[in-house]
C-alpha atoms as a PDB file:
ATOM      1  CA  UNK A   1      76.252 104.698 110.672  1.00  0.00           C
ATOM      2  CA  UNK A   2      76.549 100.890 109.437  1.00  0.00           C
ATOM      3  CA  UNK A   3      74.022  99.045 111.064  1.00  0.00           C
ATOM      4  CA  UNK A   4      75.607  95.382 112.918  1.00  0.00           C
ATOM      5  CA  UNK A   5      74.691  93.468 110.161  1.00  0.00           C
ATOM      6  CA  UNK A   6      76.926  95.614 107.679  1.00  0.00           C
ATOM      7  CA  UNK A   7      79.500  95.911 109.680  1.00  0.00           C
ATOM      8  CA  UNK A   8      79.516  92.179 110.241  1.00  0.00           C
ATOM      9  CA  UNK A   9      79.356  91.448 106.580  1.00  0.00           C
ATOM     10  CA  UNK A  10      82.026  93.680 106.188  1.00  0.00           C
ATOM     11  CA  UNK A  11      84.733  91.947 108.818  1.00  0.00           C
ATOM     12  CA  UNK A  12      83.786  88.860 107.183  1.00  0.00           C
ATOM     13  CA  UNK A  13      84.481  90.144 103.444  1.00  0.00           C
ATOM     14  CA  UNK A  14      87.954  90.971 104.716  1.00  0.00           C
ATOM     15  CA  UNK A  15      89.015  87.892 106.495  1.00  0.00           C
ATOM     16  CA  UNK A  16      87.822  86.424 102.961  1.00  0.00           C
ATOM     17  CA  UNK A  17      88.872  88.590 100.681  1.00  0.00           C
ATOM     18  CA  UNK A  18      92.341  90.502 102.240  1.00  0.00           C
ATOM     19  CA  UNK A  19      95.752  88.584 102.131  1.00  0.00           C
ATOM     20  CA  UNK A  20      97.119  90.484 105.471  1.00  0.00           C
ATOM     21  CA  UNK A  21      94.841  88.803 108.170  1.00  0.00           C
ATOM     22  CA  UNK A  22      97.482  85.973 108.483  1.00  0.00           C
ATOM     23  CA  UNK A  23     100.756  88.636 108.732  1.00  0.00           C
ATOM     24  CA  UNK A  24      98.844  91.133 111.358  1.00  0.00           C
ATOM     25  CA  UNK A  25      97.731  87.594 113.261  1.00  0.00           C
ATOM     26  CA  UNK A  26     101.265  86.425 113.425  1.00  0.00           C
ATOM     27  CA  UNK A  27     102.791  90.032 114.306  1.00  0.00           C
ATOM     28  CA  UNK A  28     100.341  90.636 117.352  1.00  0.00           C
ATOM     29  CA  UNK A  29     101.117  87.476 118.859  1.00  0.00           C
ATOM     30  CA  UNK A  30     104.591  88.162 118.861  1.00  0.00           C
ATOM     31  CA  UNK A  31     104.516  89.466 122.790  1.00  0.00           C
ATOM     32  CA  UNK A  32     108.264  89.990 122.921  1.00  0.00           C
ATOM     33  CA  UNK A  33     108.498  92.097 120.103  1.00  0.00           C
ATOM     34  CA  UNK A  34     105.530  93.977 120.811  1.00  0.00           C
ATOM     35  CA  UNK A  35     106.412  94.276 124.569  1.00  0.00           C
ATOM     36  CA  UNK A  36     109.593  95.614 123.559  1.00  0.00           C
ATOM     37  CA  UNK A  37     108.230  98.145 121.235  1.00  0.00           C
ATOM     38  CA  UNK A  38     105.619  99.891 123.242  1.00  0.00           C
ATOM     39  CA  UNK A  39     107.407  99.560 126.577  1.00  0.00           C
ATOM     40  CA  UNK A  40     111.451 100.104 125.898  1.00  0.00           C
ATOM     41  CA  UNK A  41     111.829 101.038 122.304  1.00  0.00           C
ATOM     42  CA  UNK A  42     115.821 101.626 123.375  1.00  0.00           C
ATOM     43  CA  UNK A  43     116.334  98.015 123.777  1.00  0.00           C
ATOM     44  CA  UNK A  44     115.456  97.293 119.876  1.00  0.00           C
ATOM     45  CA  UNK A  45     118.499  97.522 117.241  1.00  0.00           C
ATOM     46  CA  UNK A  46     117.524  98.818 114.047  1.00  0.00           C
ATOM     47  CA  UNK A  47     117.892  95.380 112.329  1.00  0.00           C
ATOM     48  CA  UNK A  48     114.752  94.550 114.231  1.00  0.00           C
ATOM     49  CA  UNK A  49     112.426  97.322 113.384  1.00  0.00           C
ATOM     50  CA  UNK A  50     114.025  96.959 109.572  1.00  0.00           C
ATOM     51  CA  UNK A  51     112.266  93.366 109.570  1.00  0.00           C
ATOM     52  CA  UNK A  52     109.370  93.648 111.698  1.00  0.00           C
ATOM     53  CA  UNK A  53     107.888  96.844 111.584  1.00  0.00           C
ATOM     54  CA  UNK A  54     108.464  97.952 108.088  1.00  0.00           C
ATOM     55  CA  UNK A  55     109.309  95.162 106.063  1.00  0.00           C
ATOM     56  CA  UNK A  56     106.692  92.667 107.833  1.00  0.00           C
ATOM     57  CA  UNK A  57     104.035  95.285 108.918  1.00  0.00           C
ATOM     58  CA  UNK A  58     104.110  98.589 106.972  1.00  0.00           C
ATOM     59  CA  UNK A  59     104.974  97.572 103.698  1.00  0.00           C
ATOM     60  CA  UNK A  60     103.250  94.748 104.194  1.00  0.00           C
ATOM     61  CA  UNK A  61     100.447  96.816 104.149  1.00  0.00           C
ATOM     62  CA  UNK A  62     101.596  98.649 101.107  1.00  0.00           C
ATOM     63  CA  UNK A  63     103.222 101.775 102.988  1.00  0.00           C
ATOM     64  CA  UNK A  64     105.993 101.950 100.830  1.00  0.00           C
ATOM     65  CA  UNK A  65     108.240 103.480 102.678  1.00  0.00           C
ATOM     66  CA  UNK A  66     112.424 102.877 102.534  1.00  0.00           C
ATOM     67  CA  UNK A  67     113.356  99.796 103.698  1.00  0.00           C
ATOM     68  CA  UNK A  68     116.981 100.692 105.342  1.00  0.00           C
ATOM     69  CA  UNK A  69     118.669 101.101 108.844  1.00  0.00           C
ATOM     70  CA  UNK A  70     118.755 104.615 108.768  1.00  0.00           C
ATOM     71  CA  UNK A  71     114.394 104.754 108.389  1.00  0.00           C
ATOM     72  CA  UNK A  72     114.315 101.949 111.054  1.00  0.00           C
ATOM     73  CA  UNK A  73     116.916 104.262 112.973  1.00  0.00           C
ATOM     74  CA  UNK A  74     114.314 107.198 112.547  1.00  0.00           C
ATOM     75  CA  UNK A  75     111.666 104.940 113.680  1.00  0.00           C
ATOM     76  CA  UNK A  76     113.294 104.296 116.688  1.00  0.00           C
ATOM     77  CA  UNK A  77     114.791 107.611 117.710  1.00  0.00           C
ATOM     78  CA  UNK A  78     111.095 109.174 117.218  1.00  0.00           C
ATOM     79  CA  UNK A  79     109.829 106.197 119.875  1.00  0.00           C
ATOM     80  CA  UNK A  80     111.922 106.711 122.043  1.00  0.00           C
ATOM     81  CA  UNK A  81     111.387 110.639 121.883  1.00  0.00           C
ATOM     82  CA  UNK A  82     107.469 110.178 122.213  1.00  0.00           C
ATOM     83  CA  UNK A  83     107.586 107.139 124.821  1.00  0.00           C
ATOM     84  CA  UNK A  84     105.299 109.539 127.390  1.00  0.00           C
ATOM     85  CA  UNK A  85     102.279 110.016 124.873  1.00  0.00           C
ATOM     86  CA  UNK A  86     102.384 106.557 124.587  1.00  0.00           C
ATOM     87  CA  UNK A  87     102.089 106.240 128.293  1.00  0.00           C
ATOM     88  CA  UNK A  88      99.727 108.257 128.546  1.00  0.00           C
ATOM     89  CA  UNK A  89      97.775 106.773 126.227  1.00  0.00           C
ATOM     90  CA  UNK A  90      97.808 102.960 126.884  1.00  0.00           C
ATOM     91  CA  UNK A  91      95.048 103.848 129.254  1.00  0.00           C
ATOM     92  CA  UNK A  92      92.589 104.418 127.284  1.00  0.00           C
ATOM     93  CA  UNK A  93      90.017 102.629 124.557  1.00  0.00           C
ATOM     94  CA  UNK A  94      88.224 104.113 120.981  1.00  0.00           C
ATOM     95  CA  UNK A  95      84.919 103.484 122.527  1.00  0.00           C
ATOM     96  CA  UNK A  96      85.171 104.949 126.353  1.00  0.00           C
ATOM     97  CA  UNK A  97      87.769 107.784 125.641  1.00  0.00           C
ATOM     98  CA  UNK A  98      86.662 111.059 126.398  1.00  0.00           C
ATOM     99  CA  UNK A  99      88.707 113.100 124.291  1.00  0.00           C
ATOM    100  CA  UNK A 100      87.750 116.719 126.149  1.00  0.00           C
ATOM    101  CA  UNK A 101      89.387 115.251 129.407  1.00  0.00           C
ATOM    102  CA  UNK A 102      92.538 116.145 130.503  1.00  0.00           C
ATOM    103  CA  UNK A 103      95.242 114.055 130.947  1.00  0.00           C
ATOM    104  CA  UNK A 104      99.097 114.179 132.132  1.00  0.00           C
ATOM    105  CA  UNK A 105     101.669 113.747 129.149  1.00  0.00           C
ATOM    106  CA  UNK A 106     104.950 113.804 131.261  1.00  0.00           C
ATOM    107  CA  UNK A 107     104.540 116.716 133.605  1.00  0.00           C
ATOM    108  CA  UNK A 108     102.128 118.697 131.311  1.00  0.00           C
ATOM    109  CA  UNK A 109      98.147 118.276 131.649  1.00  0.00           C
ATOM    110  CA  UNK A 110      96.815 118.902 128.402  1.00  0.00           C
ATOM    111  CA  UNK A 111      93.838 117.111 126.559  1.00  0.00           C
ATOM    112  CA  UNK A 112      93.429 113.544 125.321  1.00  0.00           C
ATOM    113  CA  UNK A 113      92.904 115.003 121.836  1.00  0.00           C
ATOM    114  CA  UNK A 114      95.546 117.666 121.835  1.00  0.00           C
ATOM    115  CA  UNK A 115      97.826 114.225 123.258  1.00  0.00           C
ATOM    116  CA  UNK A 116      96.863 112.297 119.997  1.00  0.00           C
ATOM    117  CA  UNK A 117      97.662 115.653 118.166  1.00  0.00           C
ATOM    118  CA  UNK A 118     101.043 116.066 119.054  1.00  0.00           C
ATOM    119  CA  UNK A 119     101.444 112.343 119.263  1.00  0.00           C
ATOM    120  CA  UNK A 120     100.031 111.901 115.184  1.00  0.00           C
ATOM    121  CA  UNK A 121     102.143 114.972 114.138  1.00  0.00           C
ATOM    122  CA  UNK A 122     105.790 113.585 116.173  1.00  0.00           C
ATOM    123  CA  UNK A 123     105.887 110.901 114.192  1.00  0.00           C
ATOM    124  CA  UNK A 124     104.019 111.950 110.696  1.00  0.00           C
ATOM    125  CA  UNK A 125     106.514 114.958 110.638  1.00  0.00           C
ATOM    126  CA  UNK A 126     110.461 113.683 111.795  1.00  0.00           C
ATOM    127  CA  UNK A 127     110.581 110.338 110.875  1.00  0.00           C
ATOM    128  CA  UNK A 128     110.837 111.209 106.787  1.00  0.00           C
ATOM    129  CA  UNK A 129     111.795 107.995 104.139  1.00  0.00           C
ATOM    130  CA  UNK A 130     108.554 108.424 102.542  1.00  0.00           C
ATOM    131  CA  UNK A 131     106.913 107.872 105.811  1.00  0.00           C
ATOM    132  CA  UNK A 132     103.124 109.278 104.851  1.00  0.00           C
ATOM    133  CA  UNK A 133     100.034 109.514 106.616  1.00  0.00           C
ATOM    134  CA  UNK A 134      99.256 105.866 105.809  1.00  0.00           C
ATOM    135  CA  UNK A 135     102.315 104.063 107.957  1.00  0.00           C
ATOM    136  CA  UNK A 136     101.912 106.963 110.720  1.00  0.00           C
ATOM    137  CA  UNK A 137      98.524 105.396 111.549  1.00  0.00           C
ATOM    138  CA  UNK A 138      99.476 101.745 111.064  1.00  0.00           C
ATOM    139  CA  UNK A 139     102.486 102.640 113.401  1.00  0.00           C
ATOM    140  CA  UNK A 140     100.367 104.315 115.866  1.00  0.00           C
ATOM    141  CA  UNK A 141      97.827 100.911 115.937  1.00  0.00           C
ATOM    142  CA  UNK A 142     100.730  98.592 116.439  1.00  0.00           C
ATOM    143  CA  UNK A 143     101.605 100.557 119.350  1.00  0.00           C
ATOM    144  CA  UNK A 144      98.308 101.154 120.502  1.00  0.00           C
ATOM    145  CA  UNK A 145      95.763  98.667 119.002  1.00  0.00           C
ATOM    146  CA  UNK A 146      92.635  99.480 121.717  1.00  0.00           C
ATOM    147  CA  UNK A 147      92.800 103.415 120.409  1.00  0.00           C
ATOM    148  CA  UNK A 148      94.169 103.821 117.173  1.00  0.00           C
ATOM    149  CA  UNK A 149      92.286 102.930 113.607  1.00  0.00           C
ATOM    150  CA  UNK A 150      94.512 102.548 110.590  1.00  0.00           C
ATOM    151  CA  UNK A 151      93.607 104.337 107.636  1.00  0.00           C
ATOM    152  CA  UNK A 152      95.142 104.699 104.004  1.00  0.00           C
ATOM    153  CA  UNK A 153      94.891 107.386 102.001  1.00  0.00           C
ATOM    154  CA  UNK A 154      91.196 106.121 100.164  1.00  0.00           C
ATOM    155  CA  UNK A 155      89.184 106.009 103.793  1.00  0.00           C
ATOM    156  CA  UNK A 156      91.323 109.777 104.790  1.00  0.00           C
ATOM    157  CA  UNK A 157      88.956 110.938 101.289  1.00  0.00           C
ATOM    158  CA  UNK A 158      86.272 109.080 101.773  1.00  0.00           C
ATOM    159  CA  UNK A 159      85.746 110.521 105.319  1.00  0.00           C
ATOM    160  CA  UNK A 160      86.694 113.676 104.697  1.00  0.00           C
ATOM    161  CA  UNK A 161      84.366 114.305 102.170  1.00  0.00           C
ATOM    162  CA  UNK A 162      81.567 114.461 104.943  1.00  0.00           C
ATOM    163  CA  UNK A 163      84.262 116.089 107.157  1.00  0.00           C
ATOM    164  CA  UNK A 164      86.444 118.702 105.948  1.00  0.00           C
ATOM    165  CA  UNK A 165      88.300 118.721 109.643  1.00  0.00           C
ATOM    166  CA  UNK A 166      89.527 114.733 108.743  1.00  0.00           C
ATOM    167  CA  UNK A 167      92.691 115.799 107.226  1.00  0.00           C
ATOM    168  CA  UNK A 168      96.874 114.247 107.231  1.00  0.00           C
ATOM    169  CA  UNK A 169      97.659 116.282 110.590  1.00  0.00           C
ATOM    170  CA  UNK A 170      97.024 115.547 114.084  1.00  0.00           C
ATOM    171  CA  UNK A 171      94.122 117.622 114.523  1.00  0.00           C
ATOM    172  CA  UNK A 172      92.602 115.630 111.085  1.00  0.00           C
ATOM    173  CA  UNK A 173      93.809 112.059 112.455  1.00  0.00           C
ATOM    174  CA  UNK A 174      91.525 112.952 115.777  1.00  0.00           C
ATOM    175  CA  UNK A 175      88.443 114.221 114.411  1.00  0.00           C
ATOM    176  CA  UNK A 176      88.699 110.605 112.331  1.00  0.00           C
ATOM    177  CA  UNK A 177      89.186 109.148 115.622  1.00  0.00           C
ATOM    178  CA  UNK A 178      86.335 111.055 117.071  1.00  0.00           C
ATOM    179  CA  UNK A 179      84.466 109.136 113.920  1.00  0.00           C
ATOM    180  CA  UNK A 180      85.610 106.498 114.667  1.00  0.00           C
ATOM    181  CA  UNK A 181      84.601 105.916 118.343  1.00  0.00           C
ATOM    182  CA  UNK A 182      80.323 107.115 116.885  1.00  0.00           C
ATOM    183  CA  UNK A 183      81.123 104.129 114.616  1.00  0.00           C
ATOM    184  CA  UNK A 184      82.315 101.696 117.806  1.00  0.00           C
ATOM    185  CA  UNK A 185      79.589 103.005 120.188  1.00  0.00           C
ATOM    186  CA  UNK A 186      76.923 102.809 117.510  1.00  0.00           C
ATOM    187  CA  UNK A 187      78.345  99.030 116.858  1.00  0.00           C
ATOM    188  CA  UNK A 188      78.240  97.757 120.234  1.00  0.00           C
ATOM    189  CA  UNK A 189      74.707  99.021 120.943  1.00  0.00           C
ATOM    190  CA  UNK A 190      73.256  97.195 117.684  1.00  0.00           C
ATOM    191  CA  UNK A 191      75.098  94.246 118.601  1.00  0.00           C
ATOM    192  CA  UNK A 192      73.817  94.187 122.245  1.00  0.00           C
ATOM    193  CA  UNK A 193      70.421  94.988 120.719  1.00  0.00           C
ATOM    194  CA  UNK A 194      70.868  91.861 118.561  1.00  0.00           C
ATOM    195  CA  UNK A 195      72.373  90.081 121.223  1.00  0.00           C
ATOM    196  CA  UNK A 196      70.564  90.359 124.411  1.00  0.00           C
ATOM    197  CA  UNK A 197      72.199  88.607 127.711  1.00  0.00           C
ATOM    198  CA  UNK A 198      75.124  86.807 125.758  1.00  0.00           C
ATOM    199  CA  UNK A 199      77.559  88.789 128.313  1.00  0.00           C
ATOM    200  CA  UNK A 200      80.039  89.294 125.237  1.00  0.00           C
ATOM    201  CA  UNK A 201      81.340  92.398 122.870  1.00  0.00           C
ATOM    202  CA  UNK A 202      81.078  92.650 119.302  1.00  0.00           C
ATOM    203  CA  UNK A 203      85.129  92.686 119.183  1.00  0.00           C
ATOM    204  CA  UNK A 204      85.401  89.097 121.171  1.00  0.00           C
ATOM    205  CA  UNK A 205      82.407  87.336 119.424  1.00  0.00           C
ATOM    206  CA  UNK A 206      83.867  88.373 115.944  1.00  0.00           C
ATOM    207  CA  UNK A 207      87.213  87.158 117.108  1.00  0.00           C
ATOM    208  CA  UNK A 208      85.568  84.150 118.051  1.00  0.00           C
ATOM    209  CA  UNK A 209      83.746  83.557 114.795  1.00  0.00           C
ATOM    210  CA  UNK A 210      86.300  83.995 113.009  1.00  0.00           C
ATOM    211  CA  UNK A 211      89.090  81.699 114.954  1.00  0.00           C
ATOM    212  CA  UNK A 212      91.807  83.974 115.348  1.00  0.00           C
ATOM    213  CA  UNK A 213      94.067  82.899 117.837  1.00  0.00           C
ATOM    214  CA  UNK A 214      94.425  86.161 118.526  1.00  0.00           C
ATOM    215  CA  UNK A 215      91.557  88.067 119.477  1.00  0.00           C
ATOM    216  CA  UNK A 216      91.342  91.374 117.537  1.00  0.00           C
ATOM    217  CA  UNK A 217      90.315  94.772 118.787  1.00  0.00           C
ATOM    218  CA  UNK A 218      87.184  96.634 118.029  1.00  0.00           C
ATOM    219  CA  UNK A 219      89.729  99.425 116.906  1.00  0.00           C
ATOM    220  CA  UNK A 220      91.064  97.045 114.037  1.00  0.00           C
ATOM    221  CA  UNK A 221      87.930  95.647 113.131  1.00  0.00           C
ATOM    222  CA  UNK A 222      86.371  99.414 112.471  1.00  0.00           C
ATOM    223  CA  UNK A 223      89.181  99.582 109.881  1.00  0.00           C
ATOM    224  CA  UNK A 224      88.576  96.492 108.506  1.00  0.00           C
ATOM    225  CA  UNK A 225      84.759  97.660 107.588  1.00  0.00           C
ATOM    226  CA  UNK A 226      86.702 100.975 106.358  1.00  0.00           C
ATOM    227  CA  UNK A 227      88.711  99.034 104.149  1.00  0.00           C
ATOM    228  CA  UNK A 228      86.035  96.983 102.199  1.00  0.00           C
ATOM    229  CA  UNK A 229      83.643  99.784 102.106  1.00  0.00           C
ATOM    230  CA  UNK A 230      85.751 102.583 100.939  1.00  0.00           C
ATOM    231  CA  UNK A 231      89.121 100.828  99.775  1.00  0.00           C
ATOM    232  CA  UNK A 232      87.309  98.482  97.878  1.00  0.00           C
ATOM    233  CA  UNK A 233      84.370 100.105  97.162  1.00  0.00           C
ATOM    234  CA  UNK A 234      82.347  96.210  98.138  1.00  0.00           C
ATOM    235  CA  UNK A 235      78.406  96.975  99.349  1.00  0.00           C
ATOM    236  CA  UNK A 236      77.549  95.487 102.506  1.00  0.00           C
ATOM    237  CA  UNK A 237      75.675  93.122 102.707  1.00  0.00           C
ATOM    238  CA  UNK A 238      76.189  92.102  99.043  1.00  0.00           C
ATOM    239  CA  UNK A 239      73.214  92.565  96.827  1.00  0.00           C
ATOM    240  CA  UNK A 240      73.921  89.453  95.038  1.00  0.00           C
ATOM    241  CA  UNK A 241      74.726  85.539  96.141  1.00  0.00           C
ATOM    242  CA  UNK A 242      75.878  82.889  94.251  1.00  0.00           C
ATOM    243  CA  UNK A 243      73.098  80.225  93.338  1.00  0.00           C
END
């Protein structure tokens, strides 16, 4: 597990080093879009998702996938088709989730992680246009940023190396996420360690540190350590500094 300090070093590395902090900051301020997405996906035309969600998010963030109304008409047919996981969902945060409990996904109770399952492999499987495991996550965070950590196809490998289960499915995407949340919980007790009686969370004071207008969640900031570690390969903290 990183300690604070690493995983500190490591949000910082990326707000210096990444050229995407600016695009994600403007995209999650964007409260009518994003209202419109997660709440009534019907009332978005293709044109829309075209621009915003892959043009100016996905490939963006080097997806790759095909920029044309019929993907964004995929995009939005599998929304719309998956709304009630999403629902379901929206209640619930990486680091409090209990992923064993049961939960009520339309009129079915099934678990939280066989929810994410189904959920991951909805959207992985039927949207197609070179739509990979690397925009279903991205997609997923957009929709819900307090649950779901991106990851590209590097940080899938790295993890999976130590976890054969982390694999491009639904059940692989929640055993990451299962990572994911010892990562968060491990975080937040270093940081309240380090930082006894402030009253604040590691997500907020980074946020704060950092001036984004927008504050970020603890979810995005997990894969922004998983990006400079394992994407770029950068130790944390650096063993060198300039003189």
């Amino acid at each position: 597990m990183p300690t604070w300090n690493q995983f500190a070093w490591a949000v910082l590395l990326f707000w210096a080093i990444s050229d995407r902090n600016q695009g994600y900051q403007e995209l999650i301020s964007d409260d009518p879009l994003l209202n419109t997405l997660r709440n009534n996906p019907a009332e978005l035309n293709t044109e829309q998702i075209q621009a915003n969600v892959i043009r100016r998010f996905l490939n963006a963030w080097r997806c790759r996938m095909e920029e044309s109304v019929q993907a964004a008409e995929a995009i939005r047919n599998q929304l719309i088709q998956t709304h009630t996981y999403l629902q379901t969902l929206n209640a619930f945060d990486l680091e409090a989730v209990d992923f064993d409990a049961n939960t009520i996904v339309g009129e079915n109770q099934i678990s939280i992680s066989r929810t994410c399952e189904e959920y991951y492999d909805a959207l992985r499987n039927n949207i197609g246009y070179r739509f990979a495991a690397t925009a279903t996550s991205k997609l997923l965070h957009l929709l819900q940023p307090n649950f779901f950590v991106m990851w590209d196809r590097n940080i899938l490998a790295g993890y999976q190396r130590n976890n054969p289960q982390i694999r491009d499915s639904g059940s692989g995407y929640c055993a990451f996420l299962m990572s994911m949340q010892q990562i968060a919980i491990s975080i937040r007790e270093a940081f309240n360690q380090q930082n006894q009686g402030q009253g604040n969370d590691p997500a907020t004071f980074l946020s704060q540190q950092l001036h984004y207008e927008q504050a970020q969640t603890f979810a995005k900031f997990v894969d922004e350590y998983n990006w400079v570690t394992i994407t770029k390969g950068v130790p944390v903290p650096p063993p060198w500094h300039p003189c």
